[in-house]
PDB file of N, CA and C in Angstrom:
ATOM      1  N   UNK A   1       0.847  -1.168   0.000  1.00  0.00           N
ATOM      2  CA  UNK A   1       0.000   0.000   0.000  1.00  0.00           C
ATOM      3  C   UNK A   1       0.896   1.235   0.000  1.00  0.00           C
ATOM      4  N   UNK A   2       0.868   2.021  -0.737  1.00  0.00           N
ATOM      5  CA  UNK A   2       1.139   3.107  -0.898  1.00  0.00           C
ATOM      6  C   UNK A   2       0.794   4.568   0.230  1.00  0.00           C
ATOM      7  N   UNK A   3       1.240   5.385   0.477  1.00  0.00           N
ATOM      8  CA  UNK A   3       1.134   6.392   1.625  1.00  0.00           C
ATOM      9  C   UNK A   3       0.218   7.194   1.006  1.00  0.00           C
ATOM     10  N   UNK A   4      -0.027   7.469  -0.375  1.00  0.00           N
ATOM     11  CA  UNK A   4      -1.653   7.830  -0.575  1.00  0.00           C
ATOM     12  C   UNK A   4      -2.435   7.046  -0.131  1.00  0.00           C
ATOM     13  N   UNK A   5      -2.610   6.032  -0.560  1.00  0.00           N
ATOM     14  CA  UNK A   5      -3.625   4.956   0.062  1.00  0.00           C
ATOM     15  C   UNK A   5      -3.574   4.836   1.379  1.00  0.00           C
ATOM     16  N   UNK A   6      -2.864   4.816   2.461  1.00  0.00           N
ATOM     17  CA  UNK A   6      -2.833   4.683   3.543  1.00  0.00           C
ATOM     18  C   UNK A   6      -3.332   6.155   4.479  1.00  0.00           C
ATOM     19  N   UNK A   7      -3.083   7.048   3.497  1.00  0.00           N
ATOM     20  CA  UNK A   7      -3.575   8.774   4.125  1.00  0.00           C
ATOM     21  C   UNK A   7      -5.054   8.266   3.739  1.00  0.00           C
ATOM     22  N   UNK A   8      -5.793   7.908   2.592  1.00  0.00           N
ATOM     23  CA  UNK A   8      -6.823   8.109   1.950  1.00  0.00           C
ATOM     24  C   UNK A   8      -7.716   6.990   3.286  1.00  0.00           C
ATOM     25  N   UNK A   9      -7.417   6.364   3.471  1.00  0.00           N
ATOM     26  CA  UNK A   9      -8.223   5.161   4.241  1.00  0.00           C
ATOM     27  C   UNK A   9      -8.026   5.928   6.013  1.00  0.00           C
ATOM     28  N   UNK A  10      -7.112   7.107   6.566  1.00  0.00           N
ATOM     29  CA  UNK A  10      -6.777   7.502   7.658  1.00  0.00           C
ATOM     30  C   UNK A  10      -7.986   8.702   7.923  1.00  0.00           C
ATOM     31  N   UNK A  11      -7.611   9.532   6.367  1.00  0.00           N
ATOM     32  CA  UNK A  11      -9.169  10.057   6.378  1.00  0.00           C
ATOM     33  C   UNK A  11     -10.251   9.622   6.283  1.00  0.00           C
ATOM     34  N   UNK A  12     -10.665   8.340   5.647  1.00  0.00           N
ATOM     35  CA  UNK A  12     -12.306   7.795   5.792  1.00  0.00           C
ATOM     36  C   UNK A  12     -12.441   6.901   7.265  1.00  0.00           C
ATOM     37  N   UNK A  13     -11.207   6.720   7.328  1.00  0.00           N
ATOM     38  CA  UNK A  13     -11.222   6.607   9.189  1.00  0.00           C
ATOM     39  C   UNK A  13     -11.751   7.767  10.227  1.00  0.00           C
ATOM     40  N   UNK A  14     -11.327   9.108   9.814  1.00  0.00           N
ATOM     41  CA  UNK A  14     -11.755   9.744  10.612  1.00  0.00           C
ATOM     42  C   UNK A  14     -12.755  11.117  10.235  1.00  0.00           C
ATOM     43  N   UNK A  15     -13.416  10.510   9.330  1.00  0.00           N
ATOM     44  CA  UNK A  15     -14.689  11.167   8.949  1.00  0.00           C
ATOM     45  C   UNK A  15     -15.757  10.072   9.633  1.00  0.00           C
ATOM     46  N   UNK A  16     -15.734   8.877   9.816  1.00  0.00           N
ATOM     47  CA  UNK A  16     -16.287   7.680   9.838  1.00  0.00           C
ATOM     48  C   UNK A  16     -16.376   7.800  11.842  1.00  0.00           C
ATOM     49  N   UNK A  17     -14.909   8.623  12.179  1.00  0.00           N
ATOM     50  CA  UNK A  17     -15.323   8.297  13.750  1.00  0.00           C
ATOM     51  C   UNK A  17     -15.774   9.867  14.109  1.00  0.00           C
ATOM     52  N   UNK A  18     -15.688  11.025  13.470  1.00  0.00           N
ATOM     53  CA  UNK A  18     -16.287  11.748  14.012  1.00  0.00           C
ATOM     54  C   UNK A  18     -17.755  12.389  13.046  1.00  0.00           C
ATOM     55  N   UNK A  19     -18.325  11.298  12.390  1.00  0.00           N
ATOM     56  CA  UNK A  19     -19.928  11.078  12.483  1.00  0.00           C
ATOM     57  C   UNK A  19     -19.840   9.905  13.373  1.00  0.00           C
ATOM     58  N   UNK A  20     -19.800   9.049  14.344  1.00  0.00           N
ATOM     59  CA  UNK A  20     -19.783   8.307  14.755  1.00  0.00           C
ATOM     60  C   UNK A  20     -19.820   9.276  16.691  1.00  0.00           C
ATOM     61  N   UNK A  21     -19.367   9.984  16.465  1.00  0.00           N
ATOM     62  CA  UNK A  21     -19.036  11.173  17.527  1.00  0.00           C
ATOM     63  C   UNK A  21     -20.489  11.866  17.276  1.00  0.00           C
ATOM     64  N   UNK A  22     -20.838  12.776  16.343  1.00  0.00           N
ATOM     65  CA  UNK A  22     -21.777  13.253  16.475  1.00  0.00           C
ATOM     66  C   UNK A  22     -23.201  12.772  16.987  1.00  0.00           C
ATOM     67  N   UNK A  23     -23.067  11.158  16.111  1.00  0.00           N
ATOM     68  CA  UNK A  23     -24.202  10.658  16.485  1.00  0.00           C
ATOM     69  C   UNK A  23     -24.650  10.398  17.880  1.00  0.00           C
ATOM     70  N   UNK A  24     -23.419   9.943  18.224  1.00  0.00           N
ATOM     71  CA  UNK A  24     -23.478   9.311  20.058  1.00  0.00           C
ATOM     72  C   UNK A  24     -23.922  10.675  20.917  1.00  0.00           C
ATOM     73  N   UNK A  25     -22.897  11.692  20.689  1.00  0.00           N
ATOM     74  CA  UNK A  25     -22.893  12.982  21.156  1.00  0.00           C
ATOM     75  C   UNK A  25     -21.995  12.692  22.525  1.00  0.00           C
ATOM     76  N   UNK A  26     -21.037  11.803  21.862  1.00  0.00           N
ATOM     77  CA  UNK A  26     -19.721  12.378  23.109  1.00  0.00           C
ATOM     78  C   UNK A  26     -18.395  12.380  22.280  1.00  0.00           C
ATOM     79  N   UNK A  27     -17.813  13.051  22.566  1.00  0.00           N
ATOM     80  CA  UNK A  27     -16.066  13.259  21.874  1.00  0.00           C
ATOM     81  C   UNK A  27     -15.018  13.311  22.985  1.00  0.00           C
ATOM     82  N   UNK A  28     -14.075  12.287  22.590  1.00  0.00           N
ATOM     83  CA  UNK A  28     -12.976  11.799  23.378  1.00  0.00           C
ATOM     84  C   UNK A  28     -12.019  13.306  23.223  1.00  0.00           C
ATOM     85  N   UNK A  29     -12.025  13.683  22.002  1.00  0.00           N
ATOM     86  CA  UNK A  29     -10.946  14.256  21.768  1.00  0.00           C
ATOM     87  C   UNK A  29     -11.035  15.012  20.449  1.00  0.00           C
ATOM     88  N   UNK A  30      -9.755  15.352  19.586  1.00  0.00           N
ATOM     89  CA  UNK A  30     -10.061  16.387  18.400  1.00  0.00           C
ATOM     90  C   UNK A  30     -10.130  14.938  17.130  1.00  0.00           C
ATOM     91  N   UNK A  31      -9.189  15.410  16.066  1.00  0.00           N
ATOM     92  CA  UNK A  31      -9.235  14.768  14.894  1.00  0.00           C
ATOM     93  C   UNK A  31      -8.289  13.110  14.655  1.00  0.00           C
ATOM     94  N   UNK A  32      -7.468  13.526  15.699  1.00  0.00           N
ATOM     95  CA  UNK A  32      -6.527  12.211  15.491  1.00  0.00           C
ATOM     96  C   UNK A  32      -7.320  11.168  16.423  1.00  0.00           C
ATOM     97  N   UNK A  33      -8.019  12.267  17.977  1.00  0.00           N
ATOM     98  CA  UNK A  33      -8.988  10.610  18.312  1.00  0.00           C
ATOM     99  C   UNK A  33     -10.102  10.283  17.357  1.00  0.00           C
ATOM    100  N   UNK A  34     -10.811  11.505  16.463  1.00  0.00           N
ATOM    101  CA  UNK A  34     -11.513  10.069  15.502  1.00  0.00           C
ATOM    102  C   UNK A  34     -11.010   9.575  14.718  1.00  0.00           C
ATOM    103  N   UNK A  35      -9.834   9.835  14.095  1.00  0.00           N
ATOM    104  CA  UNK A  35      -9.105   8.553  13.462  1.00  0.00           C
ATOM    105  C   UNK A  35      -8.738   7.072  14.145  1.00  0.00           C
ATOM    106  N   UNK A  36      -8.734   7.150  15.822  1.00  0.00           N
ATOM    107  CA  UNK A  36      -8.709   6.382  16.168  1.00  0.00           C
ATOM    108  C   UNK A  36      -9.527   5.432  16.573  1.00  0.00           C
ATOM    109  N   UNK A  37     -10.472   6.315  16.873  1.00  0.00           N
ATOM    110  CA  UNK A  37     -12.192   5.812  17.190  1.00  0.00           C
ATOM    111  C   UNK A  37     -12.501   5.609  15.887  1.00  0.00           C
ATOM    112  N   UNK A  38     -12.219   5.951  14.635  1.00  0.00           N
ATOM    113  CA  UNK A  38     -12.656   5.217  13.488  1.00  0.00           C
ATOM    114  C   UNK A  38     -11.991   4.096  12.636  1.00  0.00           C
ATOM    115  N   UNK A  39     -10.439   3.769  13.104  1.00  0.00           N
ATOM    116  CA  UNK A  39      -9.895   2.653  12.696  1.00  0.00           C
ATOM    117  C   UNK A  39     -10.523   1.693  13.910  1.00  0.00           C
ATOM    118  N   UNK A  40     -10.177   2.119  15.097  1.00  0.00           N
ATOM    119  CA  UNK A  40     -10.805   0.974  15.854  1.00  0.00           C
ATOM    120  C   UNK A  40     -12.168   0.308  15.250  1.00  0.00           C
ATOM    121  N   UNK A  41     -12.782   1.525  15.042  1.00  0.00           N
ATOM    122  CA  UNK A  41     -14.618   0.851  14.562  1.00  0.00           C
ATOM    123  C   UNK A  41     -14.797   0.164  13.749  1.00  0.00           C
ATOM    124  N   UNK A  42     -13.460   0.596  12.590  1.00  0.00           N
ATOM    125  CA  UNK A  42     -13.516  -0.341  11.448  1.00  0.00           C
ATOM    126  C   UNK A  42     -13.304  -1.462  11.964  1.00  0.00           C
ATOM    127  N   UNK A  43     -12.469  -2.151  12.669  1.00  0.00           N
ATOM    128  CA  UNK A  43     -12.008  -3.213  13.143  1.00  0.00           C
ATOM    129  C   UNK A  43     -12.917  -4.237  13.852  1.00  0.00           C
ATOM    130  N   UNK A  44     -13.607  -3.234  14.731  1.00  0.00           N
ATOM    131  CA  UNK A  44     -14.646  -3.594  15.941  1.00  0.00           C
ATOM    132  C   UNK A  44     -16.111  -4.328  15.087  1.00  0.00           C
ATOM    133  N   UNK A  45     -16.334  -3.363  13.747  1.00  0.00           N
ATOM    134  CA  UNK A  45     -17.486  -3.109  13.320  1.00  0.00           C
ATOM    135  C   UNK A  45     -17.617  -4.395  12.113  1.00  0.00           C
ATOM    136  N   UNK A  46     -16.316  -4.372  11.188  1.00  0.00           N
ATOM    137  CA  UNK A  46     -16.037  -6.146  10.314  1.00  0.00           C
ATOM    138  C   UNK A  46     -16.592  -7.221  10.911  1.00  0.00           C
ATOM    139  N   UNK A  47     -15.481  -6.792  12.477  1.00  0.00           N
ATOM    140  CA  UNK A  47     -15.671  -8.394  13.074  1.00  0.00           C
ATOM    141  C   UNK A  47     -16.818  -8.750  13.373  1.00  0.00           C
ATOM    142  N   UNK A  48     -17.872  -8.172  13.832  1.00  0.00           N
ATOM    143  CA  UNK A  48     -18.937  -8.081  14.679  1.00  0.00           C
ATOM    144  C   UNK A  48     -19.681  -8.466  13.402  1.00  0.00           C
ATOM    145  N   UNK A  49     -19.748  -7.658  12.041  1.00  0.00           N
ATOM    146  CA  UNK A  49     -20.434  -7.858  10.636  1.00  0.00           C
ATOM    147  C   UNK A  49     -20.422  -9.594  10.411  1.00  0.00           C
ATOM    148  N   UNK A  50     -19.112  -9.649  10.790  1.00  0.00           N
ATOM    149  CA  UNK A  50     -18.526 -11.485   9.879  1.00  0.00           C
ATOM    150  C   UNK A  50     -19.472 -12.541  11.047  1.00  0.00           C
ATOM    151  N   UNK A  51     -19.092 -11.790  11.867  1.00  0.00           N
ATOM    152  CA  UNK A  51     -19.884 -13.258  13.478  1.00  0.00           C
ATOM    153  C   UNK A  51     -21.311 -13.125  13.356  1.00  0.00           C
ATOM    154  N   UNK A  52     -21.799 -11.987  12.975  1.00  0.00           N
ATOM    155  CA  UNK A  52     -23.139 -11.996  13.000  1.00  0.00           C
ATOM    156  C   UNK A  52     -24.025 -12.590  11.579  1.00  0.00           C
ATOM    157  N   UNK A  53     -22.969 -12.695  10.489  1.00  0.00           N
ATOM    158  CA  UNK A  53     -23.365 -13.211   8.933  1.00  0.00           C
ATOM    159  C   UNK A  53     -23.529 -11.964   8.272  1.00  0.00           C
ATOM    160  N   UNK A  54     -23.854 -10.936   8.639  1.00  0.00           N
ATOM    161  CA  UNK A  54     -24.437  -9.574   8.020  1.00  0.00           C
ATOM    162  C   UNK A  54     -23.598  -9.728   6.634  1.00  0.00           C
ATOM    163  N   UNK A  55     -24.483  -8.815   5.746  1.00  0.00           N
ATOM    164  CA  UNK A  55     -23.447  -8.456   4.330  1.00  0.00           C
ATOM    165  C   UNK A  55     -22.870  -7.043   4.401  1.00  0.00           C
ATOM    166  N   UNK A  56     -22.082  -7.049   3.636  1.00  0.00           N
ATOM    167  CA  UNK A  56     -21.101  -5.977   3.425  1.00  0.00           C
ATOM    168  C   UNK A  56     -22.097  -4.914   3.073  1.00  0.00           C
ATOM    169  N   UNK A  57     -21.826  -3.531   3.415  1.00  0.00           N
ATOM    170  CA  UNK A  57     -22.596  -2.418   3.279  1.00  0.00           C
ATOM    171  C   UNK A  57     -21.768  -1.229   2.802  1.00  0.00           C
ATOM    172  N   UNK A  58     -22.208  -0.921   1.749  1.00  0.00           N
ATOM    173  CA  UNK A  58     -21.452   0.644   1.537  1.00  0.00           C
ATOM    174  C   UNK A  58     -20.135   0.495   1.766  1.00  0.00           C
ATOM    175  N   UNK A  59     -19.430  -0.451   0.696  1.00  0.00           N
ATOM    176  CA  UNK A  59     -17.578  -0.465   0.165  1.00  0.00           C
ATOM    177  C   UNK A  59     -17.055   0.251  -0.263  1.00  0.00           C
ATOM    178  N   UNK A  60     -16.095   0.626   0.606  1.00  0.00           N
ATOM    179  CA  UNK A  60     -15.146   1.382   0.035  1.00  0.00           C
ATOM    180  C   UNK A  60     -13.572   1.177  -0.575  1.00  0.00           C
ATOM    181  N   UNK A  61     -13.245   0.772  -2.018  1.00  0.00           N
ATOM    182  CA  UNK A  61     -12.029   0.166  -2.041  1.00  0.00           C
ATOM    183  C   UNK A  61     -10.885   1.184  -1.954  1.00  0.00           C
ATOM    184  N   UNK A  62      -9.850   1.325  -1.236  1.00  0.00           N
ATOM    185  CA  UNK A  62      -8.870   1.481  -1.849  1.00  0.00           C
ATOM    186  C   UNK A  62      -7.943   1.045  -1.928  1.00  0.00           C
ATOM    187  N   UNK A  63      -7.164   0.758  -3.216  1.00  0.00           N
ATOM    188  CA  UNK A  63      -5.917  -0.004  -3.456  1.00  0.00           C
ATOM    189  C   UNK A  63      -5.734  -1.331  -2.464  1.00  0.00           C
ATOM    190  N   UNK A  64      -7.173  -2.455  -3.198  1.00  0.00           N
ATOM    191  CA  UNK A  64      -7.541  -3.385  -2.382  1.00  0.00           C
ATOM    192  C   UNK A  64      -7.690  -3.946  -1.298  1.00  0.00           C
ATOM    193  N   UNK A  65      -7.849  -2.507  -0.308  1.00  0.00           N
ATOM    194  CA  UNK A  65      -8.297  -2.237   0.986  1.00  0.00           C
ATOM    195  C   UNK A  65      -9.760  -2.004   1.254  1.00  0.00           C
ATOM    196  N   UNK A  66     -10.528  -3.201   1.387  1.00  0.00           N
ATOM    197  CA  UNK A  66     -11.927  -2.508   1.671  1.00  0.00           C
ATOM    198  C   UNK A  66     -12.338  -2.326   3.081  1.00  0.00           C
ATOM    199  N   UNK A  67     -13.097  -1.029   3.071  1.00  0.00           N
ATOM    200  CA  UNK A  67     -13.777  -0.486   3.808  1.00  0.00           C
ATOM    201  C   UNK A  67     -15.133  -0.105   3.839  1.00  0.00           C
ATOM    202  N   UNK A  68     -15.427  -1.126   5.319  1.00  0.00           N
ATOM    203  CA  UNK A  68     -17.522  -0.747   4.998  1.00  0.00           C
ATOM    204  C   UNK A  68     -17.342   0.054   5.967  1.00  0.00           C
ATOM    205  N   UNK A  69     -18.508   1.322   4.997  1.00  0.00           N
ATOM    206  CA  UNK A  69     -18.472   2.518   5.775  1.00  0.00           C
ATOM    207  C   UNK A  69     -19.391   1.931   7.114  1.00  0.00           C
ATOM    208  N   UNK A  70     -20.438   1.715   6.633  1.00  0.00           N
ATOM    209  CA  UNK A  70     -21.883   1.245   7.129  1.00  0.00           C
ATOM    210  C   UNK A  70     -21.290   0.644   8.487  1.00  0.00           C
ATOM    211  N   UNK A  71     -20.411  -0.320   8.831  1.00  0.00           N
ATOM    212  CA  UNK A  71     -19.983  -1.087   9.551  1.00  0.00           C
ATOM    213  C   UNK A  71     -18.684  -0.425  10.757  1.00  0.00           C
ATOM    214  N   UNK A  72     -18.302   0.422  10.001  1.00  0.00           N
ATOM    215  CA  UNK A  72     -17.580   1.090  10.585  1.00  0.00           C
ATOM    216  C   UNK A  72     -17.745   2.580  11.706  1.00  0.00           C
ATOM    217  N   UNK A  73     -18.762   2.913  11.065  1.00  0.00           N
ATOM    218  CA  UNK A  73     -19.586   4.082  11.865  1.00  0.00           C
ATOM    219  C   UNK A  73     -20.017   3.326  12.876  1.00  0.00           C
ATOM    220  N   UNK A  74     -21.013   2.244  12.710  1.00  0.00           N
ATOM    221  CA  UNK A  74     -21.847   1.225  13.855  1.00  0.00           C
ATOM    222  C   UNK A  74     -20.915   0.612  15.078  1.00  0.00           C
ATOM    223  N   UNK A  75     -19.412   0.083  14.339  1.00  0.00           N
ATOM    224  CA  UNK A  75     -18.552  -0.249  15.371  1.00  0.00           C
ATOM    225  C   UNK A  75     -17.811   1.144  16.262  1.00  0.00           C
ATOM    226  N   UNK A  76     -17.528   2.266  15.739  1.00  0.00           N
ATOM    227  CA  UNK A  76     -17.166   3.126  16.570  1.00  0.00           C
ATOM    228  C   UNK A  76     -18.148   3.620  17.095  1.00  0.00           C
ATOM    229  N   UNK A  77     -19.364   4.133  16.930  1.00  0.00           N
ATOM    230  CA  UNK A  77     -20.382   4.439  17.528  1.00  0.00           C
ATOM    231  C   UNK A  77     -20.585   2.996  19.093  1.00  0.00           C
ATOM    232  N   UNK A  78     -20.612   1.996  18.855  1.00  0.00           N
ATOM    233  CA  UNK A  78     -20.381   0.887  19.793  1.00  0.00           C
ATOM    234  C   UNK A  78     -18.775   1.189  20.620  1.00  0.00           C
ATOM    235  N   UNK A  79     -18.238   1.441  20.327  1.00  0.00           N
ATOM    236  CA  UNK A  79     -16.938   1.817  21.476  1.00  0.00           C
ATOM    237  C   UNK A  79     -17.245   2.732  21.935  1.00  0.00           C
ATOM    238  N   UNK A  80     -17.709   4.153  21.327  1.00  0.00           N
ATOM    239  CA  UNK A  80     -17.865   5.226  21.822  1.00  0.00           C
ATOM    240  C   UNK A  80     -18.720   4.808  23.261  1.00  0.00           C
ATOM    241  N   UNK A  81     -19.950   4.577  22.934  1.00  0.00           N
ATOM    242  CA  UNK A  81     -21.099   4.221  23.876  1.00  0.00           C
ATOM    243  C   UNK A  81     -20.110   3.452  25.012  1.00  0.00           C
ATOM    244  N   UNK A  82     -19.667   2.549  24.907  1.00  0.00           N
ATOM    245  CA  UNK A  82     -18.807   1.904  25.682  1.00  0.00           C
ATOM    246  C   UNK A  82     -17.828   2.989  26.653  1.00  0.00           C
ATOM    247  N   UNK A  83     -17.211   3.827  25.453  1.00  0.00           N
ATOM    248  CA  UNK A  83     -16.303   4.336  26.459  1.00  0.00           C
ATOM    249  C   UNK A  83     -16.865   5.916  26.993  1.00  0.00           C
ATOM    250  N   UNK A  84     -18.333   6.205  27.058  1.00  0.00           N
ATOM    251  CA  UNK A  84     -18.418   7.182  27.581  1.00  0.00           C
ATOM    252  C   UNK A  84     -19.333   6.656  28.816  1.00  0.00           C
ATOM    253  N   UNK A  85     -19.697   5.159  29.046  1.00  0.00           N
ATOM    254  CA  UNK A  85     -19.758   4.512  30.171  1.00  0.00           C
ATOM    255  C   UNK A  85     -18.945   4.422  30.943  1.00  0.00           C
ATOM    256  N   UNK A  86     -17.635   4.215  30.296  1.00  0.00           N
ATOM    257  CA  UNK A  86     -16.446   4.274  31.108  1.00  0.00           C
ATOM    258  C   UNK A  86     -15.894   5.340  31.831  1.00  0.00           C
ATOM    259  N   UNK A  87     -16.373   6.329  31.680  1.00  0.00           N
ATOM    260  CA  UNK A  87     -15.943   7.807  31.770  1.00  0.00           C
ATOM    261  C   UNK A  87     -16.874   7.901  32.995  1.00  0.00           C
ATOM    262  N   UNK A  88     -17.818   7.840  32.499  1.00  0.00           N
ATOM    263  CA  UNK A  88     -19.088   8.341  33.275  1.00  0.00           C
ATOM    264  C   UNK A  88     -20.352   9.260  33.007  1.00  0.00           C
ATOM    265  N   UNK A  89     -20.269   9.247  31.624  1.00  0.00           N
ATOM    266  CA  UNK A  89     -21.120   9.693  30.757  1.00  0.00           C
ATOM    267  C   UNK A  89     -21.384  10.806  30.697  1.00  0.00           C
ATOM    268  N   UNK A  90     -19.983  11.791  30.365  1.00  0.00           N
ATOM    269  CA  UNK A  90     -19.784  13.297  30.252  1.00  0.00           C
ATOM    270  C   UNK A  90     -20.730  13.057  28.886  1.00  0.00           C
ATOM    271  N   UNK A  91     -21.562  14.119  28.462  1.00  0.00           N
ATOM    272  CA  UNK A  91     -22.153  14.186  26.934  1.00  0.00           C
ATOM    273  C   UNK A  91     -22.247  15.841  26.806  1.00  0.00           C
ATOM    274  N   UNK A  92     -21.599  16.077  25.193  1.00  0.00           N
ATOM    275  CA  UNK A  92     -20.955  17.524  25.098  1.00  0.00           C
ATOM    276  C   UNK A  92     -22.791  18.344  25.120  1.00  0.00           C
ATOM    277  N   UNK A  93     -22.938  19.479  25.913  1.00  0.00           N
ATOM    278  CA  UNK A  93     -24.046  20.398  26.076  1.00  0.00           C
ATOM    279  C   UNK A  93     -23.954  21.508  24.867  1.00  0.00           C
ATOM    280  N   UNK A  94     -24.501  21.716  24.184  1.00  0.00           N
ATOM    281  CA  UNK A  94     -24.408  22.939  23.360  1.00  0.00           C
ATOM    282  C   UNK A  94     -25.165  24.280  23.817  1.00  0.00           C
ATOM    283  N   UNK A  95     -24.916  25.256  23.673  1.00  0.00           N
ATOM    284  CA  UNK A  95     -25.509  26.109  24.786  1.00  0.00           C
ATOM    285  C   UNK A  95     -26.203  26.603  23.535  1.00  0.00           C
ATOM    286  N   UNK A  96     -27.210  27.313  24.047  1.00  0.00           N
ATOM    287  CA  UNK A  96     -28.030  28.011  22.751  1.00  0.00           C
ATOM    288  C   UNK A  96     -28.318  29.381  23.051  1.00  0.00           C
TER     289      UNK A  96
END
């Protein structure tokens, strides 16, 4: 894999964990934790896809790296939830 390809999949990593952030409505951190919260999800979100039989949703190839978006939002969104249990369930207030 090439370091385009590897930037290109770092960003759909972390577009993937911070909608995954919005949705939950808690944020660990800035841009590099949703890259992390979104490689994790990818990871979290496959495995969980393959054990459960589910099909692949919304592929993303690059340079024969696929990535389900679909699966990947769902698995970081699932850590998130997890780890803002862990915390103690700070959730960001927007003031209006």
């Amino acid at each position: 894999m090439s370091i385009l390809g590897f930037i290109v999949l770092l960003i759909i990593a972390g577009i993937c964990g911070a909608l995954a952030e919005a949705l939950v409505g808690f944020s660990p951190g800035g841009f590099l934790v949703s890259i992390a919260v979104g490689l994790i999800g990818a990871f979290l979100g496959t495995w969980l896809a393959g054990e459960l039989g589910l099909p692949p949703l919304l592929a993303v190839n690059v340079e024969g790296q696929q990535i389900y978006i679909v699966w990947t939002v769902l698995g970081s969104m699932l850590l998130l939830l997890v780890l803002s249990l862990l915390r103690g369930g700070r959730r960001r207030r927007y003031i209006r």
